[in-house]
C-alpha atoms as a PDB file:
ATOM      1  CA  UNK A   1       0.000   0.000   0.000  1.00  0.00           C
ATOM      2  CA  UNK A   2       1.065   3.372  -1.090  1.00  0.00           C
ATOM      3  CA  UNK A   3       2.344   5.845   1.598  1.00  0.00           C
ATOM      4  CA  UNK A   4       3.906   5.714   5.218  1.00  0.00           C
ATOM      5  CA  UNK A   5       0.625   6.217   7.418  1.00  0.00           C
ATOM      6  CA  UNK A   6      -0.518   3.571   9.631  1.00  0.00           C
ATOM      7  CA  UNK A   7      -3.447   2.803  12.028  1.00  0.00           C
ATOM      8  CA  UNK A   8      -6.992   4.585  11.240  1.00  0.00           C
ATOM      9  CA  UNK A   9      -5.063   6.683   7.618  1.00  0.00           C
ATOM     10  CA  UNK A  10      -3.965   3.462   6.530  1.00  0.00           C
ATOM     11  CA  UNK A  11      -7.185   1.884   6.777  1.00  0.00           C
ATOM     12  CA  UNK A  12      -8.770   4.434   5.116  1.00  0.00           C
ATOM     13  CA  UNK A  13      -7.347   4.297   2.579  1.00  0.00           C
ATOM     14  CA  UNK A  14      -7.350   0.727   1.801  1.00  0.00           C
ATOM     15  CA  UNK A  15     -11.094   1.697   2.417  1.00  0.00           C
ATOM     16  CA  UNK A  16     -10.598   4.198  -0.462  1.00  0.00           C
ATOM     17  CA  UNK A  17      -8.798   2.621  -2.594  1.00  0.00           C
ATOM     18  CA  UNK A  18     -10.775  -1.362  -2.453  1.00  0.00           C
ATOM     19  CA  UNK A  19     -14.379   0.798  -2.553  1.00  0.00           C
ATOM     20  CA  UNK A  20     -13.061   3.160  -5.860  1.00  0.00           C
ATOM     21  CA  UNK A  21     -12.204  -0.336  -7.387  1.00  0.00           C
ATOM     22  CA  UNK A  22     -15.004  -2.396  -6.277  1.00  0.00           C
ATOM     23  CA  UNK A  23     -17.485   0.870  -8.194  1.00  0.00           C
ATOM     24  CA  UNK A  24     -15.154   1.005 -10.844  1.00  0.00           C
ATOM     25  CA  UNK A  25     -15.513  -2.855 -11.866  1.00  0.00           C
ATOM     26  CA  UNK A  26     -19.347  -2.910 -11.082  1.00  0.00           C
ATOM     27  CA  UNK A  27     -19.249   0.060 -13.854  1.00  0.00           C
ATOM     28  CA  UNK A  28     -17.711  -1.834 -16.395  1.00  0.00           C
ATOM     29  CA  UNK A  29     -19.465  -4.723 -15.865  1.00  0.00           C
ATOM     30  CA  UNK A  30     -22.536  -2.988 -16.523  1.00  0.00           C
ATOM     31  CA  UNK A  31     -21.215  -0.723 -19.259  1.00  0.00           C
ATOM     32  CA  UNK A  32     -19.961  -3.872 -21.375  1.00  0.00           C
ATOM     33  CA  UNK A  33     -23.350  -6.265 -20.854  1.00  0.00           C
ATOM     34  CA  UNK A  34     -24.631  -2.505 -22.370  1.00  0.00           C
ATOM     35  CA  UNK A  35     -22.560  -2.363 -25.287  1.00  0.00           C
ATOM     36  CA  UNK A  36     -23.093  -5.679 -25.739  1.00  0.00           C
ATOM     37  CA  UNK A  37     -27.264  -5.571 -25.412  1.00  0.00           C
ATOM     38  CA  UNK A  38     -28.919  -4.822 -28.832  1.00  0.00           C
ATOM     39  CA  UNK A  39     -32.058  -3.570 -27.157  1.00  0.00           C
ATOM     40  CA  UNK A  40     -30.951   0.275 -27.226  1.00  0.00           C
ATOM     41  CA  UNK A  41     -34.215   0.677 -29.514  1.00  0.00           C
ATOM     42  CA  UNK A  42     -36.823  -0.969 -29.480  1.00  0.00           C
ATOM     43  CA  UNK A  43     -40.132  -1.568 -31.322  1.00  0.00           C
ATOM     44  CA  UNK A  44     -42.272  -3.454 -30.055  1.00  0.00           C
ATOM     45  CA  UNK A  45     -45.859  -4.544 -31.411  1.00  0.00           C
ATOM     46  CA  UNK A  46     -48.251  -5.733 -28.423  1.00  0.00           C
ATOM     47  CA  UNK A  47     -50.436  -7.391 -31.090  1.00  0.00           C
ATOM     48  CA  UNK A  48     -48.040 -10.204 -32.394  1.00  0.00           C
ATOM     49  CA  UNK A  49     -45.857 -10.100 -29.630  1.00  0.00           C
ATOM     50  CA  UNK A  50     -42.320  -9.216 -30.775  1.00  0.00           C
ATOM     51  CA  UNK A  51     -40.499  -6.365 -31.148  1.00  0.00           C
ATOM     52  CA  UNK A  52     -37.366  -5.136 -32.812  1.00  0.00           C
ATOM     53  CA  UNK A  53     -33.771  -4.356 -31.737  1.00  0.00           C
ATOM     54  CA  UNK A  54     -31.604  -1.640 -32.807  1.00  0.00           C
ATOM     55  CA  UNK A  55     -27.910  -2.151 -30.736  1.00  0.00           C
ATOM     56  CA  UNK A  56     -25.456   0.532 -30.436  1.00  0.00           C
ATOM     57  CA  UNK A  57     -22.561  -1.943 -32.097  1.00  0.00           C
ATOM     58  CA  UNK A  58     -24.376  -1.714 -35.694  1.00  0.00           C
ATOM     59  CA  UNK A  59     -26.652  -4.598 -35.262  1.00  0.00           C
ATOM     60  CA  UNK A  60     -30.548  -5.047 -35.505  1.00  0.00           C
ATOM     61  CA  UNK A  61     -32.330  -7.315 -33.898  1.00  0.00           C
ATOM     62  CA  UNK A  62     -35.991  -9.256 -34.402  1.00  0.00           C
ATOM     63  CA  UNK A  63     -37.201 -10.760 -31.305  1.00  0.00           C
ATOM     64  CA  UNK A  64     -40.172 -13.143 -30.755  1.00  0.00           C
ATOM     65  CA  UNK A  65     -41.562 -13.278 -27.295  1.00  0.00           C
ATOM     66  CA  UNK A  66     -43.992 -16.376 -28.167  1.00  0.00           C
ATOM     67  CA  UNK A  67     -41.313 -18.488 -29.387  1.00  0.00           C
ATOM     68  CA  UNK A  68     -38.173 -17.338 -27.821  1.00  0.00           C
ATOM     69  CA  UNK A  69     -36.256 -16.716 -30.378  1.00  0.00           C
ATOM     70  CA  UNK A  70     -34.005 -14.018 -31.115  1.00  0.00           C
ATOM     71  CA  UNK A  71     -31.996 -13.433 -35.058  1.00  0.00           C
ATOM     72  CA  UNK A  72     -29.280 -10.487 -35.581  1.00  0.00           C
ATOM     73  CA  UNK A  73     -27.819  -9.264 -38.726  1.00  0.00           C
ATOM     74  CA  UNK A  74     -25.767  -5.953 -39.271  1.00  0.00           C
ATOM     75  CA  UNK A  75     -28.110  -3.239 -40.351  1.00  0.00           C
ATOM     76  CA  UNK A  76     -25.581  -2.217 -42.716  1.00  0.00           C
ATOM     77  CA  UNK A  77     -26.908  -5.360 -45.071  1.00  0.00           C
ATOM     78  CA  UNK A  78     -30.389  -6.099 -43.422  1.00  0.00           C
ATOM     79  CA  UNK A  79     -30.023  -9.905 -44.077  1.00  0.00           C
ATOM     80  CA  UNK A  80     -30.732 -12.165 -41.727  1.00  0.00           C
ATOM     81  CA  UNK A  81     -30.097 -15.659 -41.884  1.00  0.00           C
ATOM     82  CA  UNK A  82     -33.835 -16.475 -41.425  1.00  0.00           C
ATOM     83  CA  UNK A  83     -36.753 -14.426 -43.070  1.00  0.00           C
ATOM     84  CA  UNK A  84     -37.342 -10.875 -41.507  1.00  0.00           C
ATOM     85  CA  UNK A  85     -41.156 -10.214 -40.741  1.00  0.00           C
ATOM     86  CA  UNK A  86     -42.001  -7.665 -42.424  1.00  0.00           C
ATOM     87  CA  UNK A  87     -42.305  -4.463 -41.849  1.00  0.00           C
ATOM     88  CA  UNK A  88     -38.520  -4.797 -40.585  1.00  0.00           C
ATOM     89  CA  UNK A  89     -36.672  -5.561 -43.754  1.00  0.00           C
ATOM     90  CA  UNK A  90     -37.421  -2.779 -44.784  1.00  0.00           C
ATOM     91  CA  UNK A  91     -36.072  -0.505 -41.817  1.00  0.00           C
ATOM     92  CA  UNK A  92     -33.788   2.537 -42.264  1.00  0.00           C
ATOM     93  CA  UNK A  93     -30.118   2.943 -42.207  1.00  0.00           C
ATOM     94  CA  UNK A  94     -28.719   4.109 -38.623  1.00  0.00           C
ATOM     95  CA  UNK A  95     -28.734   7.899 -38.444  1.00  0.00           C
ATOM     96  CA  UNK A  96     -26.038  10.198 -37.947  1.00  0.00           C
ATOM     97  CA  UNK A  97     -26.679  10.736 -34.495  1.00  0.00           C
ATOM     98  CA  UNK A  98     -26.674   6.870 -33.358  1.00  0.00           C
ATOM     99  CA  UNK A  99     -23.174   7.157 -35.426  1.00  0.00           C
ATOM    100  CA  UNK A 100     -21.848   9.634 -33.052  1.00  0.00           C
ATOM    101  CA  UNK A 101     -23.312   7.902 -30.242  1.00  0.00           C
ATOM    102  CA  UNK A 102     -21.467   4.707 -31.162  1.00  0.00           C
ATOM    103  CA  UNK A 103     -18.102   7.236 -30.912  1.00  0.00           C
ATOM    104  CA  UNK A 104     -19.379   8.657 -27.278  1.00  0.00           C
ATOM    105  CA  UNK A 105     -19.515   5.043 -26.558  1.00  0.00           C
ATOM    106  CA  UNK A 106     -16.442   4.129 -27.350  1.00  0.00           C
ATOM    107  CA  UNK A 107     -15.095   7.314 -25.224  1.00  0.00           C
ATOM    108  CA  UNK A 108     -16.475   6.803 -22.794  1.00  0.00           C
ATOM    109  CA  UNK A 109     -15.534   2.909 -21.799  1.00  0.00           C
ATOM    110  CA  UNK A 110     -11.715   4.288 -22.877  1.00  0.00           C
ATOM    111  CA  UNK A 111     -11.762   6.864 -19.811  1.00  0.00           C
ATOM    112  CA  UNK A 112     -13.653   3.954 -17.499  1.00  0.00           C
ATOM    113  CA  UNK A 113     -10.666   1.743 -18.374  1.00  0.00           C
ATOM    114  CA  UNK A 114      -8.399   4.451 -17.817  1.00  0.00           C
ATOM    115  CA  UNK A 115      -9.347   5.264 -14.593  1.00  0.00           C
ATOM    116  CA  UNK A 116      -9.060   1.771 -13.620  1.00  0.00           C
ATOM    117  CA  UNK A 117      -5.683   1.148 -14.367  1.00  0.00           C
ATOM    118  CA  UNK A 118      -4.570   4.354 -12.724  1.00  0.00           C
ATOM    119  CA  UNK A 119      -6.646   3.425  -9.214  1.00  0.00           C
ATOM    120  CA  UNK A 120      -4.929  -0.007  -9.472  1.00  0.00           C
ATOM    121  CA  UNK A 121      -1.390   1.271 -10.230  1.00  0.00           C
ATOM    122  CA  UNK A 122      -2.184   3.673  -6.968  1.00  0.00           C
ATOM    123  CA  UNK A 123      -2.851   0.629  -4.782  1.00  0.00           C
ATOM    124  CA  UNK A 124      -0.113  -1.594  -5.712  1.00  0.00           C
ATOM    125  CA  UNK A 125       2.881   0.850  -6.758  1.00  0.00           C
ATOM    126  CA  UNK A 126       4.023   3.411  -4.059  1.00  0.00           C
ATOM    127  CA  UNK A 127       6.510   5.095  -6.734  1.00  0.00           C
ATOM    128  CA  UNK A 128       3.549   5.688  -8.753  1.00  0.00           C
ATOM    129  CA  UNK A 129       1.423   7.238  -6.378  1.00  0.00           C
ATOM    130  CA  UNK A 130       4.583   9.270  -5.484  1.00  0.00           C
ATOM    131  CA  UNK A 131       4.953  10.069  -9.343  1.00  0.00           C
ATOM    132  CA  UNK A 132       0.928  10.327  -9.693  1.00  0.00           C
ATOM    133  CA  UNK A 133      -0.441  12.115  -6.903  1.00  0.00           C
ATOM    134  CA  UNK A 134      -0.110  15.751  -7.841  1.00  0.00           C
ATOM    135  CA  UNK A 135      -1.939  14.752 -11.455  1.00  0.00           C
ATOM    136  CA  UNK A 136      -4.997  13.889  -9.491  1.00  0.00           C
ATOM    137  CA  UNK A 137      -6.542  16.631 -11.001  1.00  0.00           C
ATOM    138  CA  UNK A 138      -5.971  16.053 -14.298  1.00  0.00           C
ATOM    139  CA  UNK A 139      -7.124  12.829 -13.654  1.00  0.00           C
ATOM    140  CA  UNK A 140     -10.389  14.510 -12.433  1.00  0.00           C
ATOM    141  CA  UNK A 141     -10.694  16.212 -15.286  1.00  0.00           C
ATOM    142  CA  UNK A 142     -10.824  13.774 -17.830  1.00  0.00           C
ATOM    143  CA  UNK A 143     -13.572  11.721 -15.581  1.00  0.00           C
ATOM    144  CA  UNK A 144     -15.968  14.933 -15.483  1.00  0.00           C
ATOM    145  CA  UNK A 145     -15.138  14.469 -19.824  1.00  0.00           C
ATOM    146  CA  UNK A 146     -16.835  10.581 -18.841  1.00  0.00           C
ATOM    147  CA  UNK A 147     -19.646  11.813 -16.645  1.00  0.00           C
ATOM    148  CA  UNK A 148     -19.957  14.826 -19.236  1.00  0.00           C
ATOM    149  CA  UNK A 149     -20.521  11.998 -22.112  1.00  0.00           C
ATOM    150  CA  UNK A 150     -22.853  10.201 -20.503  1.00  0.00           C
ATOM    151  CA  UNK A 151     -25.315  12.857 -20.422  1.00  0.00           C
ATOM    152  CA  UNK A 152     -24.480  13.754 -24.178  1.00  0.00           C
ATOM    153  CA  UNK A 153     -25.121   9.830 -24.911  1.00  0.00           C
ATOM    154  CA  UNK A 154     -28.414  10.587 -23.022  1.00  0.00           C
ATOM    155  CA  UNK A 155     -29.644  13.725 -24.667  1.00  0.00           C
ATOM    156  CA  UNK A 156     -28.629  11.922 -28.280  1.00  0.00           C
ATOM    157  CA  UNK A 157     -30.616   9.048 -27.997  1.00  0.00           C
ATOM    158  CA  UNK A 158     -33.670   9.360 -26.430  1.00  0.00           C
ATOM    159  CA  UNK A 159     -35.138  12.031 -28.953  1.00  0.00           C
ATOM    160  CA  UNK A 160     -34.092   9.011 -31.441  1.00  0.00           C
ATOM    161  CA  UNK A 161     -37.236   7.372 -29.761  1.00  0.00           C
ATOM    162  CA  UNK A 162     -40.022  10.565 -30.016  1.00  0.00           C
ATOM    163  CA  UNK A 163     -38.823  10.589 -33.607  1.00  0.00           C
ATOM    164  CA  UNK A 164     -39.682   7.401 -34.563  1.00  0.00           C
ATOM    165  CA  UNK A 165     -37.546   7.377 -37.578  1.00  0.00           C
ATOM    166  CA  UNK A 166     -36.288   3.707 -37.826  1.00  0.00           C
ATOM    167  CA  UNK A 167     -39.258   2.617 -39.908  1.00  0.00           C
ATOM    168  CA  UNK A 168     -40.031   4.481 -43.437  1.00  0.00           C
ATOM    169  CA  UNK A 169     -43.355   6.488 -43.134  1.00  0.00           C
ATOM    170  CA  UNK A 170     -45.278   3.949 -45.070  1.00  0.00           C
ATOM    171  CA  UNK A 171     -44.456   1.370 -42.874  1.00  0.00           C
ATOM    172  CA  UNK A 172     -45.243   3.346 -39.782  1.00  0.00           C
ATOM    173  CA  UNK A 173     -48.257   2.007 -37.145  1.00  0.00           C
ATOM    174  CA  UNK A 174     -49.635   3.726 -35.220  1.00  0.00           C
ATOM    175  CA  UNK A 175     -49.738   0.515 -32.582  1.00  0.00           C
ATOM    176  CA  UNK A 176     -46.059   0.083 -32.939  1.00  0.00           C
ATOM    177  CA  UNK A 177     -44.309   1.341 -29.465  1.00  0.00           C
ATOM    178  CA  UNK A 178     -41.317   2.611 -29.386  1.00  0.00           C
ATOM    179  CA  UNK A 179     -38.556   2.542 -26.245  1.00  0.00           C
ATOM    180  CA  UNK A 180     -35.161   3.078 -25.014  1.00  0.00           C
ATOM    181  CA  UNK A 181     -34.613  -0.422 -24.151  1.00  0.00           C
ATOM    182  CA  UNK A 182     -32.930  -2.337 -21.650  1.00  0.00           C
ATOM    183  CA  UNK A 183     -29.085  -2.443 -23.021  1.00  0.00           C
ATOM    184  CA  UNK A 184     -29.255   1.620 -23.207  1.00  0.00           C
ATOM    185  CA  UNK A 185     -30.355   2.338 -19.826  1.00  0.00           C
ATOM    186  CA  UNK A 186     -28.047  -0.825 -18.443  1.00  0.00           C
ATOM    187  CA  UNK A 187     -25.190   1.437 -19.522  1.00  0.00           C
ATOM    188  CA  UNK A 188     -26.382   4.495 -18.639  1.00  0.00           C
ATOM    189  CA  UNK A 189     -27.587   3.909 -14.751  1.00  0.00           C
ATOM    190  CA  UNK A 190     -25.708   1.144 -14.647  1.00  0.00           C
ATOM    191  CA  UNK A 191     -22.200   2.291 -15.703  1.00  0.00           C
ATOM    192  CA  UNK A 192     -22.677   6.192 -14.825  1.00  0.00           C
ATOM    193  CA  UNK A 193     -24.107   5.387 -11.088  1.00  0.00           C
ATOM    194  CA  UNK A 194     -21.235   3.580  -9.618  1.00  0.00           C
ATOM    195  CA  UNK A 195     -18.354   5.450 -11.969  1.00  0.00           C
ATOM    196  CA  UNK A 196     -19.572   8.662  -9.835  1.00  0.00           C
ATOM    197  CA  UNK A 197     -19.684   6.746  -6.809  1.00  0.00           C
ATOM    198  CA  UNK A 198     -16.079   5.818  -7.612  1.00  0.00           C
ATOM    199  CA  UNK A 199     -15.005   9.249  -8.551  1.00  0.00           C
ATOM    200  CA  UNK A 200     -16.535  10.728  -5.243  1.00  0.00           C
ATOM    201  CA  UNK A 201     -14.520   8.314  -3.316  1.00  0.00           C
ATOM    202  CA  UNK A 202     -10.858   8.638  -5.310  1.00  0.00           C
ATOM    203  CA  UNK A 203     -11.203  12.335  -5.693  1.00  0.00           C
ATOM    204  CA  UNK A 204     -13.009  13.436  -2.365  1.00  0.00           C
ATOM    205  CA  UNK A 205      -9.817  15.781  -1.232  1.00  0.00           C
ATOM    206  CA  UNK A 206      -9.885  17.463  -4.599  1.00  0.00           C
ATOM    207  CA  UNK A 207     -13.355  17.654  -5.252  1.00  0.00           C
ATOM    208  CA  UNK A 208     -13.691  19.532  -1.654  1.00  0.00           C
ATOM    209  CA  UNK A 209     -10.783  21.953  -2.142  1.00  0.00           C
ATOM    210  CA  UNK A 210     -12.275  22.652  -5.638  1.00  0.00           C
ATOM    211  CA  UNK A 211     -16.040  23.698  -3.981  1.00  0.00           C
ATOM    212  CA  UNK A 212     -14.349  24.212  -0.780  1.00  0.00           C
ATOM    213  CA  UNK A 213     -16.049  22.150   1.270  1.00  0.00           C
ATOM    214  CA  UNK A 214     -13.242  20.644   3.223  1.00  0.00           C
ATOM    215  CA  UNK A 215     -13.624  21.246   6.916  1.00  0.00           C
ATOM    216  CA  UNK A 216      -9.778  21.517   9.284  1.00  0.00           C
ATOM    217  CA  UNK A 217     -10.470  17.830  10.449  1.00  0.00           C
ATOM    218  CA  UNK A 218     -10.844  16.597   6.729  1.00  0.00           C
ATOM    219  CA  UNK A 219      -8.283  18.342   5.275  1.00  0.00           C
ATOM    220  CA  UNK A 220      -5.430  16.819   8.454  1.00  0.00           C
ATOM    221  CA  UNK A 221      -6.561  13.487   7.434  1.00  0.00           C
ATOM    222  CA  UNK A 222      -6.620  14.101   3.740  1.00  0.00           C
ATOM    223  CA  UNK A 223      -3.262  15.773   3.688  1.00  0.00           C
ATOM    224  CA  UNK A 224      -1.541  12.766   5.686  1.00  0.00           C
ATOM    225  CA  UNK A 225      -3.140  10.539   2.862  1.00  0.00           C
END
């Protein structure tokens, strides 16, 4: 363990440290099943009971609830190894704004990466939280860029519901709902929650000094960390 502290610091910051990478794995976890979900889109049609899948990766998806059965095929070719139901052959080409999205994306699980290797390096190197320490924030930084790209991810793709533009007009129903579906929103909540929760905990000293909410007894303890 980085450092020459001992009794109540020390364990503090193994506290720190084992709770920033316990929030930063449950983040990833959640931000790869995500990327890795084709539900991002979804629409769905109550009356036959299936729905289809538009994925962040550049894959489409038909799903039927009755039968269980799910077939995939990149929506750059729209063929599937089995027949499509129609009307979903016939479905649009991804917009330029799930494009960028795809981008924010990838951003996004680069800086959740990132951060992980530096919080390891800090628990198991004491040169390189010697070395490290006074880029902490820097490091900040380029998480608020993560946190910051979430909410752009956000504000990008749920108008891509309200304008219902996956389907041509002519094949549009009325009865057809459409949703921000489950892979979306696992790695939205699911990766942004804890990868705050993780950032609150590894950056607490600097996020105080920077709204100056550090009181004398926290900023003793913080400094001897």
């Amino acid at each position: 363990m980085p450092g020459s502290v001992s009794g109540k610091s020390d364990f503090g910051k193994v506290c720190k440290y084992f709770g920033t990478v316990c929030f930063l794995l449950c983040s990833l976890v959640f931000t790869i099943f995500g990327f890795q979900n084709n539900a991002w889109v979804v629409i769905s049609r109550p009356e036959t009971n299936d729905e289809f899948q538009r994925g962040i990766r550049g894959r489409d998806c038909y799903k039927n609830h009755s039968s269980s059965s799910i077939e995939c095929w990149d929506n750059e070719f729209k063929n599937g190894t089995e027949p499509i139901p129609p009307p979903f052959e016939h479905v649009n080409d991804v917009s330029t704004v799930f494009k960028i999205a795809y981008y924010v994306v990838l951003v996004i699980l680069v800086l959740q990466v990132a951060l992980a290797i530096y919080t390891l390096l800090f628990c198991i190197s004491s040169k390189f939280f010697q070395l490290a320490e006074s880029f902490n924030y820097v490091m900040l930084g380029f998480m608020s860029v993560a946190v910051v790209l979430w909410i752009v991810l956000f504000v990008l793709l749920v108008p891509e519901v309200y304008k219902e533009n996956i389907l041509p007009d002519k094949f549009k129903n009325p009865e057809y709902n459409y949703s921000i579906g489950s892979g979306f929103w696992k790695f939205f909540c699911g990766g942004l929650i804890p990868f705050v929760a993780a950032i609150i905990i590894f950056f607490r000293k600097q996020l105080c000094n920077m709204f100056n909410c550090c009181g004398k007894d926290f900023e003793l303890v913080a400094n001897s960390n």
